[in-house]
C-alpha atoms as a PDB file:
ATOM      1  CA  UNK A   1      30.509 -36.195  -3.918  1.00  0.00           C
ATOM      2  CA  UNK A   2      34.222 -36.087  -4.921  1.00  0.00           C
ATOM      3  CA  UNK A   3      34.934 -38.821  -7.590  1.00  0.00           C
ATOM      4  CA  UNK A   4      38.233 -40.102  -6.737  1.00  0.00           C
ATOM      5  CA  UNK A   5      38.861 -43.683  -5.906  1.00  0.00           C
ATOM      6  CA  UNK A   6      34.597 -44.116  -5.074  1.00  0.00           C
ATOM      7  CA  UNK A   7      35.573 -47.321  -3.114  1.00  0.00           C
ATOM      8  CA  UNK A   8      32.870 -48.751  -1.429  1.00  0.00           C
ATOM      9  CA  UNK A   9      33.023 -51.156   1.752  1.00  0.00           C
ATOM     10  CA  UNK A  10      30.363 -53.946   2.571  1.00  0.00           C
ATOM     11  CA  UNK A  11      29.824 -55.587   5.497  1.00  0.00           C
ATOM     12  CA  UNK A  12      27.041 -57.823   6.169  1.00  0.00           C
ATOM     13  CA  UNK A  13      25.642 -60.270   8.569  1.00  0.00           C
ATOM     14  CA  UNK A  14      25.415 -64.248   7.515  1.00  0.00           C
ATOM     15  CA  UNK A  15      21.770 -64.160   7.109  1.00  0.00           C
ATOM     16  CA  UNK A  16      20.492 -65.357   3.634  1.00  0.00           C
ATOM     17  CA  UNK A  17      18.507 -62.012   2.947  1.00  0.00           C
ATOM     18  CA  UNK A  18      21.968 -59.836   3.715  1.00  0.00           C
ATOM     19  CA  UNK A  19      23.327 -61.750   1.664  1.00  0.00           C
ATOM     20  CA  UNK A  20      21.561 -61.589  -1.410  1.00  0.00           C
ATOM     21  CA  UNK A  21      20.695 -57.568  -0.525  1.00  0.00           C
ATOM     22  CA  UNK A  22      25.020 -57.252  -0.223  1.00  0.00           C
ATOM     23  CA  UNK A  23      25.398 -59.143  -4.225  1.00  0.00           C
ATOM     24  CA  UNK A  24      22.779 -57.156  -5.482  1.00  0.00           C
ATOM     25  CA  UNK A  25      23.791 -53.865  -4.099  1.00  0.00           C
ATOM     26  CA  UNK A  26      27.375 -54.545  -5.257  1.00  0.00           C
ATOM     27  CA  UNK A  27      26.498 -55.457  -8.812  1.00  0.00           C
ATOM     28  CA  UNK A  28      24.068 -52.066  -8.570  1.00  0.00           C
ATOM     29  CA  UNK A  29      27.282 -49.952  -7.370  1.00  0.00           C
ATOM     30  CA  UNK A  30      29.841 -51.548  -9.858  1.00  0.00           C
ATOM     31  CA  UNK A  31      27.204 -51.129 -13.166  1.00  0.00           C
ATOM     32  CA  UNK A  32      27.357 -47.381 -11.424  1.00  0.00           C
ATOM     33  CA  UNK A  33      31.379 -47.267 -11.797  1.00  0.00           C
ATOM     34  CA  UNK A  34      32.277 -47.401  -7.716  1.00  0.00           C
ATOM     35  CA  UNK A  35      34.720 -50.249  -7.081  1.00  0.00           C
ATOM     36  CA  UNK A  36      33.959 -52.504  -4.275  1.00  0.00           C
ATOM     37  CA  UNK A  37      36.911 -53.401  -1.783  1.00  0.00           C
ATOM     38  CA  UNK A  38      37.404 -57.395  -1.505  1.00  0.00           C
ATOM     39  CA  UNK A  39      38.635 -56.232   1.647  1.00  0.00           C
ATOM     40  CA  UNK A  40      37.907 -54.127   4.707  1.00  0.00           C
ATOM     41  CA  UNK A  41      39.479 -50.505   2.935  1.00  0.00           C
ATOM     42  CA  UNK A  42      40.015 -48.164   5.598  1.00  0.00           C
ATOM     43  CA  UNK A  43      40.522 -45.086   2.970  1.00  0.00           C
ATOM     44  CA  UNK A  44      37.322 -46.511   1.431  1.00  0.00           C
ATOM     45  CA  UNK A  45      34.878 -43.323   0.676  1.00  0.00           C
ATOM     46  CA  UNK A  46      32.291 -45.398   2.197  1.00  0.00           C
ATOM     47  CA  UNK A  47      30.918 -48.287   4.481  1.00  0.00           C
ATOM     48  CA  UNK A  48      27.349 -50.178   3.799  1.00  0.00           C
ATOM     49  CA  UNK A  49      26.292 -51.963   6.610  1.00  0.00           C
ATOM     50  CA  UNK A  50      23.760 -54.816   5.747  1.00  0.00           C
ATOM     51  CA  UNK A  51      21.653 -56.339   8.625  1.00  0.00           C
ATOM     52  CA  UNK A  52      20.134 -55.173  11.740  1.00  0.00           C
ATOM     53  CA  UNK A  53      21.467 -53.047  14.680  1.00  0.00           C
ATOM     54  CA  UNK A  54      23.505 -55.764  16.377  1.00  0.00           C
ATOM     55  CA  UNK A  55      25.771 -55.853  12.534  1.00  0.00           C
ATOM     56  CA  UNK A  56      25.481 -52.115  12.621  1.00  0.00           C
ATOM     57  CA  UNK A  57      27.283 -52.414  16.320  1.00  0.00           C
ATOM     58  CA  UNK A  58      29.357 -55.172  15.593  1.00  0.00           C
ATOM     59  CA  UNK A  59      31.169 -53.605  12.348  1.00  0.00           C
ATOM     60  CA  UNK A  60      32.115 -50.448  14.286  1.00  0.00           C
ATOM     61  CA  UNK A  61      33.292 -52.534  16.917  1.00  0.00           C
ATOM     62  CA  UNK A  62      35.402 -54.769  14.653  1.00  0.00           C
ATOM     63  CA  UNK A  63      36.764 -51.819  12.324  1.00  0.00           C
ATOM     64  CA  UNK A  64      37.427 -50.102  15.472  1.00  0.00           C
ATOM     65  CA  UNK A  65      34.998 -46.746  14.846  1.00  0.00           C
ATOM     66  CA  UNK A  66      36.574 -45.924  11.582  1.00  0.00           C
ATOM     67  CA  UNK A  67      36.683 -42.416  10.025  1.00  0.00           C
ATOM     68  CA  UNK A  68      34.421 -43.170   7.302  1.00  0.00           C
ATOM     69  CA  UNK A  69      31.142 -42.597   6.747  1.00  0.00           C
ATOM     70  CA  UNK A  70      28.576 -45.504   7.112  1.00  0.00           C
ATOM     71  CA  UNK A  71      25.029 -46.264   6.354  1.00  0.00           C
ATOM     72  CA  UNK A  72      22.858 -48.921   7.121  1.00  0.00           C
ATOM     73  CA  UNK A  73      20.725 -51.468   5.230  1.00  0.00           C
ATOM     74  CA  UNK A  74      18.118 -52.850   7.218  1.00  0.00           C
ATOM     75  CA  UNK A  75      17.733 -56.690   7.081  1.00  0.00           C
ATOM     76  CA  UNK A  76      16.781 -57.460  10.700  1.00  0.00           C
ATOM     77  CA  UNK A  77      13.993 -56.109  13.126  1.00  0.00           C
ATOM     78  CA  UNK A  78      13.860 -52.786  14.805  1.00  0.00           C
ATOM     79  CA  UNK A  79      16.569 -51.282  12.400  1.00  0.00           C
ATOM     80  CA  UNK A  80      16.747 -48.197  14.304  1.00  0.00           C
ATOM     81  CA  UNK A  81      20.552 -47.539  12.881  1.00  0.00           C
ATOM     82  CA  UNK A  82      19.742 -47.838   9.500  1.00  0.00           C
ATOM     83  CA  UNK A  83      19.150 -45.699   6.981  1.00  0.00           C
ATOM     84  CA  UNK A  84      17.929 -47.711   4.190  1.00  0.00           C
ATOM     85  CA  UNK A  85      15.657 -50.828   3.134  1.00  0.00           C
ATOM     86  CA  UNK A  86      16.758 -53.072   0.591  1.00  0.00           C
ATOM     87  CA  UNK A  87      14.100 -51.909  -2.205  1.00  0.00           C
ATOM     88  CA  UNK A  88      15.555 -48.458  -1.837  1.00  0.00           C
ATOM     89  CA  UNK A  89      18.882 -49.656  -3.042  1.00  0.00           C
ATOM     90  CA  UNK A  90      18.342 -47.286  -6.956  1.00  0.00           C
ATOM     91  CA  UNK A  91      17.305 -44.483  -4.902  1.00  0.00           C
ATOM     92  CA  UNK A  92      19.852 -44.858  -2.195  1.00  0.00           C
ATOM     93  CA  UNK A  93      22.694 -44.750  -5.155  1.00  0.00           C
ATOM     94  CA  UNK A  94      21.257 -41.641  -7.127  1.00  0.00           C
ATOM     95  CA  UNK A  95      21.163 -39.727  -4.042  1.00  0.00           C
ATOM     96  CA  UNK A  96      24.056 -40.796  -3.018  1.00  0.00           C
ATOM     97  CA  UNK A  97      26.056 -39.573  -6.393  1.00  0.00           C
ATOM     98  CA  UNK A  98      23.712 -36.167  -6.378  1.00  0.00           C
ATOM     99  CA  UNK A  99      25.389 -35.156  -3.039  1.00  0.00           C
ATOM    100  CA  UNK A 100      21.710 -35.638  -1.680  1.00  0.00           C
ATOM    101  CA  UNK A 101      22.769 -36.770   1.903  1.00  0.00           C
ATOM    102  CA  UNK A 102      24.014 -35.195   5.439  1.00  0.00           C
ATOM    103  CA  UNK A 103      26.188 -36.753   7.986  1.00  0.00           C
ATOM    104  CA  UNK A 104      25.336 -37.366  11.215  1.00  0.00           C
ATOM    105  CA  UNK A 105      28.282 -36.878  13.598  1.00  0.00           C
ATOM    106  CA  UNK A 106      27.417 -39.821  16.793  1.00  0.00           C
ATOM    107  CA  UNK A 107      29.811 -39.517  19.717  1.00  0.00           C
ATOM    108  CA  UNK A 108      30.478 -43.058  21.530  1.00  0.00           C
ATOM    109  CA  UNK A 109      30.926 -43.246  25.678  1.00  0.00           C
ATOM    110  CA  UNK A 110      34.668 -44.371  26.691  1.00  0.00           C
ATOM    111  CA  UNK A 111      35.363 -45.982  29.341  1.00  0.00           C
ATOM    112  CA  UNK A 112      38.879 -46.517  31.496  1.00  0.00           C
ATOM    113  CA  UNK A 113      38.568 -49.558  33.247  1.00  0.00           C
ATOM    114  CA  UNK A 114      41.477 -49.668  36.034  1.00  0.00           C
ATOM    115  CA  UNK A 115      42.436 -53.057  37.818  1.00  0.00           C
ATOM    116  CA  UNK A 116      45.069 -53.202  40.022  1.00  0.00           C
ATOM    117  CA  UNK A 117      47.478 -54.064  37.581  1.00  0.00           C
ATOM    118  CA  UNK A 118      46.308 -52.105  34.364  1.00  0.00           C
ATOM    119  CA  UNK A 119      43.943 -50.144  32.645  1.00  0.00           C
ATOM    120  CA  UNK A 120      41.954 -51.243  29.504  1.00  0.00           C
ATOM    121  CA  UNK A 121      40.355 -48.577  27.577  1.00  0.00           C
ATOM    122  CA  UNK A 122      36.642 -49.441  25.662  1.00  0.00           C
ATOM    123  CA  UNK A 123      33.865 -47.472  23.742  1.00  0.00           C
ATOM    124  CA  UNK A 124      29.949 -47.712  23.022  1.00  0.00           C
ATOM    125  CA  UNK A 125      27.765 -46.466  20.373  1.00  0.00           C
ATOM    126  CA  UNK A 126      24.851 -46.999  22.774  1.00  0.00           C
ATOM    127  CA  UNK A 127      25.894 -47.118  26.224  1.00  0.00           C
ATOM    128  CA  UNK A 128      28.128 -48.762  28.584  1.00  0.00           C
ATOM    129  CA  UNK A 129      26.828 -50.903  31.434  1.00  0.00           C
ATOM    130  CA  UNK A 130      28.514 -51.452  34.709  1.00  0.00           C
ATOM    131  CA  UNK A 131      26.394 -54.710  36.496  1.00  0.00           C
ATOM    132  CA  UNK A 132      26.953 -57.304  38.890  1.00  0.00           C
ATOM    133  CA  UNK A 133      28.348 -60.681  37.585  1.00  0.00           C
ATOM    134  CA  UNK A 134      26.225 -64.055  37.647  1.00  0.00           C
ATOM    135  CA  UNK A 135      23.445 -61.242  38.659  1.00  0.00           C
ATOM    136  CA  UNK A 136      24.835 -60.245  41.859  1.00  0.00           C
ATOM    137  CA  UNK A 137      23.559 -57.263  44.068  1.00  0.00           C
ATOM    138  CA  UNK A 138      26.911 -54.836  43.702  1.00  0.00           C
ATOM    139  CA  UNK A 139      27.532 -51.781  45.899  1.00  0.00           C
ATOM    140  CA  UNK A 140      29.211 -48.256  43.719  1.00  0.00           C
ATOM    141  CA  UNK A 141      30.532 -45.033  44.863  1.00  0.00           C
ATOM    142  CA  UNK A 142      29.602 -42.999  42.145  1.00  0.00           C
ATOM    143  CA  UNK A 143      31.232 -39.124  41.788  1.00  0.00           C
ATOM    144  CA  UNK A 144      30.415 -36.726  39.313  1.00  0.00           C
ATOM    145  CA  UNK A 145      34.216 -34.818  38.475  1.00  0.00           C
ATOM    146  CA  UNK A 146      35.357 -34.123  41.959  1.00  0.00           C
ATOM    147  CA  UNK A 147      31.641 -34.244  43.233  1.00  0.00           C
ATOM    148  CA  UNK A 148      30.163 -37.714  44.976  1.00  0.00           C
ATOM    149  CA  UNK A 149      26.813 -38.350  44.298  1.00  0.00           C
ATOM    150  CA  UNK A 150      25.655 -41.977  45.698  1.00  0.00           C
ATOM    151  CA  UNK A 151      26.659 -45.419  46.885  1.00  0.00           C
ATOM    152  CA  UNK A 152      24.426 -47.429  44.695  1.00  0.00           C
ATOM    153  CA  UNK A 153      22.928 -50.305  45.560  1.00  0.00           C
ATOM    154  CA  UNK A 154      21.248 -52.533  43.193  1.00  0.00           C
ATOM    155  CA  UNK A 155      22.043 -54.604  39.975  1.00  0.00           C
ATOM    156  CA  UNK A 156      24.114 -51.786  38.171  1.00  0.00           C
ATOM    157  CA  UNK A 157      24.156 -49.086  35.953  1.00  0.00           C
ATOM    158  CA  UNK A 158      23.481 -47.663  32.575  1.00  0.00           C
ATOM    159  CA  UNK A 159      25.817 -45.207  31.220  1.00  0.00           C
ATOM    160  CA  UNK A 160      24.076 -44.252  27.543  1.00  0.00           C
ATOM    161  CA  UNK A 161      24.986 -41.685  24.944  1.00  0.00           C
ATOM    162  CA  UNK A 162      21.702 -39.623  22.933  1.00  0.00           C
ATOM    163  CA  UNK A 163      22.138 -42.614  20.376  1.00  0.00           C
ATOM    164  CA  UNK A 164      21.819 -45.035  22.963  1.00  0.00           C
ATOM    165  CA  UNK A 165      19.104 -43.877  24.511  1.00  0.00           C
ATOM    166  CA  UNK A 166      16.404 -45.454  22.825  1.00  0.00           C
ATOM    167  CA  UNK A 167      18.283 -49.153  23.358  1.00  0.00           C
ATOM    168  CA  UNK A 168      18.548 -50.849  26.454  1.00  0.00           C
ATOM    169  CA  UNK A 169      18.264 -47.038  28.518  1.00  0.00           C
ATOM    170  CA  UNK A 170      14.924 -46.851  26.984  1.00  0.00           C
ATOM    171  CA  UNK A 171      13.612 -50.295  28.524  1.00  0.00           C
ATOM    172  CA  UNK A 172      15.012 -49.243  31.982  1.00  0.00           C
ATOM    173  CA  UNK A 173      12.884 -45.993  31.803  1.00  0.00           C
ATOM    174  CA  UNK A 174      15.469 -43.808  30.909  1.00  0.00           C
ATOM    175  CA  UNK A 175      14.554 -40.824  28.711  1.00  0.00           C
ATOM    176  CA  UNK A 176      14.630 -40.752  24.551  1.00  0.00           C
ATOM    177  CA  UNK A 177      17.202 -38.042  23.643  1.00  0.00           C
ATOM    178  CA  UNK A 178      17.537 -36.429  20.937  1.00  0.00           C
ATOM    179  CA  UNK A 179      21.055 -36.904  19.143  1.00  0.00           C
ATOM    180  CA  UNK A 180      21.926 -33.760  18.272  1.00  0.00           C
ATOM    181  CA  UNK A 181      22.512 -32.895  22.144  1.00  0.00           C
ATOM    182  CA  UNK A 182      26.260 -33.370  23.777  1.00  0.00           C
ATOM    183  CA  UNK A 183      25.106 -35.235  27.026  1.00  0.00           C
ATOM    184  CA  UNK A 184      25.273 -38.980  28.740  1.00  0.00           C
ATOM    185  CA  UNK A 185      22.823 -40.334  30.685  1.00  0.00           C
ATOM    186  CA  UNK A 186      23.298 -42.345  34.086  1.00  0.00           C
ATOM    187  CA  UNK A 187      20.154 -44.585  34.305  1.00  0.00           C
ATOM    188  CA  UNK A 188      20.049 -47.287  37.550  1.00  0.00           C
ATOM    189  CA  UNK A 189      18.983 -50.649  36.959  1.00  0.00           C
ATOM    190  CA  UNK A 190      17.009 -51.825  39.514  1.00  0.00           C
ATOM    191  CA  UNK A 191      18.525 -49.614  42.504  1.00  0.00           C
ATOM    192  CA  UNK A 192      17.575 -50.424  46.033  1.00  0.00           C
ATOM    193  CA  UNK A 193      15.533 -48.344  48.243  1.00  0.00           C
ATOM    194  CA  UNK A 194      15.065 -49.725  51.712  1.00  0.00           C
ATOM    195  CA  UNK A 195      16.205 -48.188  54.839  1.00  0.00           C
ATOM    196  CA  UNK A 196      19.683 -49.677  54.722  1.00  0.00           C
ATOM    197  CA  UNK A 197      20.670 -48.566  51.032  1.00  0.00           C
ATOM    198  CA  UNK A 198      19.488 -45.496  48.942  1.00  0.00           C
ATOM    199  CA  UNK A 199      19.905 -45.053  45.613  1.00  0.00           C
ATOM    200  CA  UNK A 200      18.241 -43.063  42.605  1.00  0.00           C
ATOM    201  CA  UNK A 201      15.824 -44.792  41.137  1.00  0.00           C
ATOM    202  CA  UNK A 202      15.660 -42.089  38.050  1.00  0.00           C
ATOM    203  CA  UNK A 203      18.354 -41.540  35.433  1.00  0.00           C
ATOM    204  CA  UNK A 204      20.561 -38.590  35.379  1.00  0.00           C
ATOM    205  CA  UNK A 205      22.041 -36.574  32.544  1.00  0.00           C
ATOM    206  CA  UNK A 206      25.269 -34.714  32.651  1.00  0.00           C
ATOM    207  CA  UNK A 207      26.994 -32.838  30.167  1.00  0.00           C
ATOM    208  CA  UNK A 208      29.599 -33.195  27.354  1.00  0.00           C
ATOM    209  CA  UNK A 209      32.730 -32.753  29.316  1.00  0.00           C
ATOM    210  CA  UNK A 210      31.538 -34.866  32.764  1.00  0.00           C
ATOM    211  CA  UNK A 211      34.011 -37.209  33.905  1.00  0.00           C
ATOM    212  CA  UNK A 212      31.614 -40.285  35.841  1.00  0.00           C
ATOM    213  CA  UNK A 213      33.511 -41.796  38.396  1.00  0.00           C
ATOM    214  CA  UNK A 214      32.516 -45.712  39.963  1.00  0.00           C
ATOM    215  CA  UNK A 215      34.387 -47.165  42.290  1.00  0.00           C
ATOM    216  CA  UNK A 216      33.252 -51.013  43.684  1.00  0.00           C
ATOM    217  CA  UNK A 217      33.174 -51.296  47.184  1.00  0.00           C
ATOM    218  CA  UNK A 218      36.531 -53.903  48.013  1.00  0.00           C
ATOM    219  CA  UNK A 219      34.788 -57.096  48.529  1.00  0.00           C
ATOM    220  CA  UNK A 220      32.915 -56.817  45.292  1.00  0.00           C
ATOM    221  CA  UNK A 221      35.871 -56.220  42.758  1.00  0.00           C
ATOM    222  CA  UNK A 222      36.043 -59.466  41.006  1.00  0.00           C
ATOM    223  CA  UNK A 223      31.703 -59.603  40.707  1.00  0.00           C
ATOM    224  CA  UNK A 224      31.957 -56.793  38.320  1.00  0.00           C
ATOM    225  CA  UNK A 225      30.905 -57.035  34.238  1.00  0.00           C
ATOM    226  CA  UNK A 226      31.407 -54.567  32.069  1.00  0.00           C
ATOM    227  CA  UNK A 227      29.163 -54.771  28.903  1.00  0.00           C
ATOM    228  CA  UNK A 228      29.409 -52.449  25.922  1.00  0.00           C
ATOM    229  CA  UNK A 229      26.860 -52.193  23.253  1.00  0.00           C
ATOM    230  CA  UNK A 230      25.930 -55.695  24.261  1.00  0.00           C
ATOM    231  CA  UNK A 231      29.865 -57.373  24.365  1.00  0.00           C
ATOM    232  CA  UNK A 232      30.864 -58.766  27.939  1.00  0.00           C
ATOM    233  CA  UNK A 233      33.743 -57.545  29.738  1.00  0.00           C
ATOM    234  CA  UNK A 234      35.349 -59.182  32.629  1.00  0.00           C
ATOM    235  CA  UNK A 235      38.501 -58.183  34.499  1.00  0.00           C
ATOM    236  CA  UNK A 236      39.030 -59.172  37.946  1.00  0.00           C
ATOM    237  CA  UNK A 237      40.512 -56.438  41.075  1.00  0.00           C
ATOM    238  CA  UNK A 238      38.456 -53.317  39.238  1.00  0.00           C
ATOM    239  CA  UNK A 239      39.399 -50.897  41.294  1.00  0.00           C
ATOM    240  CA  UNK A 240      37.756 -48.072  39.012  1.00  0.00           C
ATOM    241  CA  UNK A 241      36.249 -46.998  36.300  1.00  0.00           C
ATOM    242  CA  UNK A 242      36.373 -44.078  34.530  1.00  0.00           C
ATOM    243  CA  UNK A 243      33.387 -42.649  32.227  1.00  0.00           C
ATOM    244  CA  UNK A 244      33.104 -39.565  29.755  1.00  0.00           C
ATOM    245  CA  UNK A 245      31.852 -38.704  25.966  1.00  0.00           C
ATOM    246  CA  UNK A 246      34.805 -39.760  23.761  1.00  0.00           C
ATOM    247  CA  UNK A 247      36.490 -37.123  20.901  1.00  0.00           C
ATOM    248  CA  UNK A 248      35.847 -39.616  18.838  1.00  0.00           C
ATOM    249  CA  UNK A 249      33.180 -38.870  15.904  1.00  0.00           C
ATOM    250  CA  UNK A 250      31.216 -41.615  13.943  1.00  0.00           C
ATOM    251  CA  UNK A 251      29.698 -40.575  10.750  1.00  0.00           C
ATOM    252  CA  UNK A 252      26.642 -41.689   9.974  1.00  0.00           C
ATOM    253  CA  UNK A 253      25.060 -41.126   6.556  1.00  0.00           C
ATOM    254  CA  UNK A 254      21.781 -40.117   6.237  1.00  0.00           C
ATOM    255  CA  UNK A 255      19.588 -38.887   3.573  1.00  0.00           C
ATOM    256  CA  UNK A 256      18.407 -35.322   3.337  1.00  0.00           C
ATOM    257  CA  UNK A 257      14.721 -36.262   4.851  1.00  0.00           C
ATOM    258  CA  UNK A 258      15.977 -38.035   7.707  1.00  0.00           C
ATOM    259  CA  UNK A 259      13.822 -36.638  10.821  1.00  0.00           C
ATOM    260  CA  UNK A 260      14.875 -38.218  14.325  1.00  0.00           C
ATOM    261  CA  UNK A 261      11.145 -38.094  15.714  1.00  0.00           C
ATOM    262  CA  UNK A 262       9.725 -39.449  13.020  1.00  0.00           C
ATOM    263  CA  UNK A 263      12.103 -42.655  13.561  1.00  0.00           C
ATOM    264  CA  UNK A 264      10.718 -42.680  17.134  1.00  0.00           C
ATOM    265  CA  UNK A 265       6.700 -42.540  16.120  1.00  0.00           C
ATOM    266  CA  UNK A 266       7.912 -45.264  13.615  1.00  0.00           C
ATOM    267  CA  UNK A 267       9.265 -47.513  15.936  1.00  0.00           C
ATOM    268  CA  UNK A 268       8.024 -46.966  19.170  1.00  0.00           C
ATOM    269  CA  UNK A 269       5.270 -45.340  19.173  1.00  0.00           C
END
């Protein structure tokens, strides 16, 4: 790695463990020469993440995807995100120095959310979820580019990126992709199938470069939520909303053995 400034940014959640993991890792890095930012750096070489997934969400979220690579220390449950637990803290440093690491590019969803007065733009790491306020039935016209493919009937839908596909896409029987494809993933949630409404009741994928089109039926524009890697969204008179894979890249740093399926076995399976 290039020694330049070797500025090192670290977030953590407020849980006793992160916290103690976050002093000891900093003391570890500054004995090693880096110099750790007091705060957020945004030309910072790096960003370690201590907690679970939901800090690993919430700092991309809050540093608004940043262009620096990041890498997770696991202090909560699944820890499907990160990279690292806190006993691998030496190793995690000499590989880190030696080069010994790849990054893997992650593309969030965006989505253009149009009232009739505006339009507010948003992005998820693991999906985007368009569902029916106070758990209302809601009613979509959903097209595919210039192509319609259903009204929808049911509680909403999924809209998940590779990355996101083993989150909330996975418990809704959606399928586990693997991240190195370009593709989202349409998944219903609970979708009604009577003779009056029919919807899919499987997920879809379409690829990088798909534009995913919902429009509300009128009387249900102000009983829509919008809810992006787990943060509500509500806007009344949404009129539509736009869908696609963003340009964006996060970086995520991983080390040289990192294998995908063998995350899966590990925490799934």
């Amino acid at each position: 790695m290039s020694i330049k400034t070797r500025v090192i940014n670290i977030v953590t959640n407020e849980r006793p463990i992160s916290n103690e993991t976050s002093r000891i890792l900093k003391r570890k890095l500054e004995k090693n020469g880096f110099f750790i930012a007091d705060i957020f750096d945004p030309k910072a070489d790096l960003i370690v993440c201590i907690g679970g997934d939901g800090a690993f969400l919430r700092a991309l979220h809050e540093y608004r995807f940043p262009d620096i690579p990041i890498v997770g220390v696991n202090t909560g449950h699944l820890g499907f995100f990160q990279e690292l637990s806190p006993y691998q803290l030496d190793e995690f440093i000499f590989r880190y120095e030696k080069g010994d690491y790849v990054i893997q590019e992650l593309h969030p969803v965006e989505a253009n959310i149009c009232t009739r007065h505006s339009c507010i733009e948003i992005m998820g790491i693991n999906e985007i979820t368009i569902k029916g306020d106070k758990s209302r039935t809601i009613h979509l016209n959903i097209s595919l580019d210039d192509s319609f493919l259903e009204k929808f009937s049911g509680d909403g839908v999924l809209i998940s990126t590779p990355t996101g596909s083993t989150a909330y896409n996975y418990s809704l029987g959606g399928s586990i992709v693997d991240p190195r494809l370009d593709l989202l993933q349409i998944t219903p949630i609970a979708p009604i199938n009577t003779v009056a409404y029919r919807s899919f009741t499987s997920s879809l994928i379409v690829p990088r470069g798909s534009m995913i089109k919902i429009h509300p039926e009128y009387t249900f524009e102000n009983s829509i939520l919008v809810v992006t890697d787990g943060m509500e969204h509500k806007h009344n008179e949404i009129v539509e909303i736009n869908l696609k894979m963003s340009d964006i890249k996060v970086k995520l740093l991983r080390l040289k053995n990192y294998d995908f399926w063998n995350k899966v076995k590990e925490k799934f399976l």
